[in-house]
Protein backbone atom coordinates (compact mmCIF):
# COMPACT_ATOMS: atom_id res chain seq x y z
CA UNK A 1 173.64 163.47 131.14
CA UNK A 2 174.26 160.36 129.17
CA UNK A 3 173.93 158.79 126.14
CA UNK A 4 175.15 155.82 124.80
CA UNK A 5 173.85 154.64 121.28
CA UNK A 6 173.71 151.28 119.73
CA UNK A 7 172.74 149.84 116.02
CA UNK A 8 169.17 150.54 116.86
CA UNK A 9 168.78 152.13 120.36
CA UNK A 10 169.30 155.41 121.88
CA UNK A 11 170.18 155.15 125.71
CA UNK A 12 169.66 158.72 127.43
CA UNK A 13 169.34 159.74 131.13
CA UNK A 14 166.12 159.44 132.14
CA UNK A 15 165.18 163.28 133.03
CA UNK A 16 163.28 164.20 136.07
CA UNK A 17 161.03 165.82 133.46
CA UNK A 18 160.21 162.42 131.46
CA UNK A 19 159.65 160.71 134.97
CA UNK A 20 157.14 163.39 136.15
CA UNK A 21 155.58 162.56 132.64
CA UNK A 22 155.59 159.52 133.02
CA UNK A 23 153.89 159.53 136.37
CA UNK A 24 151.24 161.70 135.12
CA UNK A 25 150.58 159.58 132.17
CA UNK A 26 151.44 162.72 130.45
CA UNK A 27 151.73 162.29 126.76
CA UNK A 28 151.76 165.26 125.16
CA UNK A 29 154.80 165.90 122.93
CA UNK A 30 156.58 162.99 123.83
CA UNK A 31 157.83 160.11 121.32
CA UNK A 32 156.56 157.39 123.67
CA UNK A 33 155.42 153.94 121.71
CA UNK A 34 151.75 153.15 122.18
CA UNK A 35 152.63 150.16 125.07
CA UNK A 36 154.83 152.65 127.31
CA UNK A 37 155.50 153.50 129.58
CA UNK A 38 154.98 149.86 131.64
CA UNK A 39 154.99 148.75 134.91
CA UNK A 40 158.38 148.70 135.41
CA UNK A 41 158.62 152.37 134.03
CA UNK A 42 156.34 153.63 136.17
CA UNK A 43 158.24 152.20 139.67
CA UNK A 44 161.26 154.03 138.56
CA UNK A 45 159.61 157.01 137.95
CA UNK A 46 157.64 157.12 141.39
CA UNK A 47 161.44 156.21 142.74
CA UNK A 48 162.90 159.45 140.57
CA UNK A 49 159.72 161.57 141.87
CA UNK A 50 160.05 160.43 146.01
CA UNK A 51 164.16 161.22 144.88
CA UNK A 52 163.01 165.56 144.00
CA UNK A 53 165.88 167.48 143.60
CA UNK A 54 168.51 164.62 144.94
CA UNK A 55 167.85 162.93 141.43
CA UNK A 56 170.80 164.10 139.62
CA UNK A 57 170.46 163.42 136.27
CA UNK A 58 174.79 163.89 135.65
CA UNK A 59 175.53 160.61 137.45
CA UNK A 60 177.33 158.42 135.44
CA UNK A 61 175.80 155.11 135.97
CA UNK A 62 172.34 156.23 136.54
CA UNK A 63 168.82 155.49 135.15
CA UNK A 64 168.46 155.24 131.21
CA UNK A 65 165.81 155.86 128.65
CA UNK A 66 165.67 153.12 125.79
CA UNK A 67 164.68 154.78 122.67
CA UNK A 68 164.56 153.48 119.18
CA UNK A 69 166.79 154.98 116.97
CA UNK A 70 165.07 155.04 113.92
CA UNK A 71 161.66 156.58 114.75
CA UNK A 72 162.83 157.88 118.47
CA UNK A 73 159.91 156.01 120.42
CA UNK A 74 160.80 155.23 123.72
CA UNK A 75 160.26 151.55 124.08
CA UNK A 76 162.00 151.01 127.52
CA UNK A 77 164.62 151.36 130.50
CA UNK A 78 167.59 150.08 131.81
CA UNK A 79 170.06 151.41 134.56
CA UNK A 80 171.29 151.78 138.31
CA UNK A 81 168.95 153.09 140.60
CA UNK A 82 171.82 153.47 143.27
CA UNK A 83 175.43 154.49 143.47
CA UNK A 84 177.88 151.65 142.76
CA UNK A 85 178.71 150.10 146.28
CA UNK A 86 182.14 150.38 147.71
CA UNK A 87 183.67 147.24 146.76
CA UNK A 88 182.41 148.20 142.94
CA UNK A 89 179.26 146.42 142.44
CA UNK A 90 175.88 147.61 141.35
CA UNK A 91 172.84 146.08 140.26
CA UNK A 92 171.37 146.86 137.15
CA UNK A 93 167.86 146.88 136.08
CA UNK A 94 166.00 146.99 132.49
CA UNK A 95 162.27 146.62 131.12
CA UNK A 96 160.73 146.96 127.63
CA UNK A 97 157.29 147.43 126.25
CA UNK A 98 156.15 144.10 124.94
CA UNK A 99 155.80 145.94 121.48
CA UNK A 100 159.52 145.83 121.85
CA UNK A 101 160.08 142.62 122.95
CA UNK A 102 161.51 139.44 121.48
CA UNK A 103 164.26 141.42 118.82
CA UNK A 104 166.97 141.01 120.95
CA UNK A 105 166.84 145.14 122.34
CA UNK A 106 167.29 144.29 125.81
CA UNK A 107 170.46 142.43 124.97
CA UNK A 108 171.57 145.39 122.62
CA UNK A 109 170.80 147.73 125.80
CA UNK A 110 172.66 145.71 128.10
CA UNK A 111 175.56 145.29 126.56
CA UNK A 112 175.82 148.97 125.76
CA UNK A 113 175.44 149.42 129.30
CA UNK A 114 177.76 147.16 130.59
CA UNK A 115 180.78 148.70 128.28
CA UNK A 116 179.83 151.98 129.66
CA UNK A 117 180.12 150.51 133.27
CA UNK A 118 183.54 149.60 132.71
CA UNK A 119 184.44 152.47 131.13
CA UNK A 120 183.34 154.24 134.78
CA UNK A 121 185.41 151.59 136.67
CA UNK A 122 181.99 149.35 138.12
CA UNK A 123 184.18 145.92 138.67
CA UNK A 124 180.68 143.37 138.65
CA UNK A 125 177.44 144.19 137.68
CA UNK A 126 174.41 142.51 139.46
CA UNK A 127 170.54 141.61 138.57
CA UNK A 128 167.48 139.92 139.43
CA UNK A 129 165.04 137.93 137.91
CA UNK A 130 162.06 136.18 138.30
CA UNK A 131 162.42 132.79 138.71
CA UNK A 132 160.02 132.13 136.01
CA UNK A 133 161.18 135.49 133.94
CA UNK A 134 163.06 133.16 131.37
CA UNK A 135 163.69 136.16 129.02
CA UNK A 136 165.08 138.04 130.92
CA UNK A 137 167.36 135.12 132.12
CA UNK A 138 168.15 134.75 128.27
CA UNK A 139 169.19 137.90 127.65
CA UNK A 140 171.74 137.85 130.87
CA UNK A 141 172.75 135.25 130.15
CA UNK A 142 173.67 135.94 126.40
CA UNK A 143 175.71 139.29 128.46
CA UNK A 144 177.72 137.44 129.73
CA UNK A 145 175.94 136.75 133.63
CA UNK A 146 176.86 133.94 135.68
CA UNK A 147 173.36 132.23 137.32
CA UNK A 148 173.71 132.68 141.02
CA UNK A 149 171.56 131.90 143.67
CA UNK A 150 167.57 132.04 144.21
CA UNK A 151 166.52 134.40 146.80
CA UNK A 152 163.36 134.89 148.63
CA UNK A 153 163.35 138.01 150.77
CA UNK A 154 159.19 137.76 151.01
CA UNK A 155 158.66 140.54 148.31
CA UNK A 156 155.78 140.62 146.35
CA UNK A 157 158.09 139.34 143.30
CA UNK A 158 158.21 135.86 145.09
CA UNK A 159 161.63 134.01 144.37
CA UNK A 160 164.49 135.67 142.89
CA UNK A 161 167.78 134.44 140.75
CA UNK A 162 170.74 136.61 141.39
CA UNK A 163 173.13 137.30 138.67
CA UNK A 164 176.46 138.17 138.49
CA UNK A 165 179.02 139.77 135.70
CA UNK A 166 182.48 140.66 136.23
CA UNK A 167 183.29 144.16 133.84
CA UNK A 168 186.78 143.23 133.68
């Protein structure tokens, strides 16, 4: 299990437990704030569910809980949904509750994340946005991410920018 903290986030594996919960819109005795879980949430919990007892909740680089630290409300995501590939790339992933949004979290999360990736030897870390996500562009960009190019594999997304960030 990890856990990586920040000024004002708590980053902790993402338990097949709290993904069932989340699934099942399951509330009870959880520290969730009133906007979560999301969209996004919700994929990677369907992905963690379809996953059953493969999910293994000791990987390393895996799929992360965002919690505030102060009150413990989780607000958010961010992680790997696969191994790293062999030449030492993975693509990360992240999503907060609007609640959260626009304080500069997903930046905080992100760069937490990507000192823990080096620490595990990932060489580049990859994401995707939206072409007209241009938060989330903001906040990669502010990590560090080089712009790459658009993408359109005819997802339901539409167009994607690819983004790329060497660890080392």
């Amino acid at each position: 299990m990890t856990t990586l903290r920040t000024p004002r986030l708590v980053l902790e594996t993402l338990t097949a437990d709290e993904a069932r919960a989340i699934r099942e819109g399951d509330r009870a005795g959880r520290s969730w704030a009133p906007d979560y879980p999301f969209e996004g949430d919700a994929v990677v919990a369907a992905v963690i569910g379809e996953a059953g007892e493969h999910y293994d909740e000791s990987a390393p680089l895996g799929v992360l809980q965002a919690r505030l630290a102060a009150t413990g409300e989780a607000v958010g995501g961010i992680g790997f949904l696969s191994a790293p590939a062999e030449d030492g790339s993975a693509e990360v992933g992240y999503g907060f509750v609007v609640s959260a949004r626009g304080r500069g979290l997903a930046t905080e999360a992100l760069e937490a994340v990507l000192a823990h990736a080096e620490r595990q030897g990932l060489r580049t870390v990859v994401a995707m946005t939206a072409v007209d996500n241009v938060a989330s562009q903001r906040v990669l960009q502010r990590c560090g991410f080089v712009r790459g190019e658009t993408v359109d594999d005819g997802g339901d997304e539409g167009p994607m920018i690819r983004w790329e960030r060497s660890t080392h």
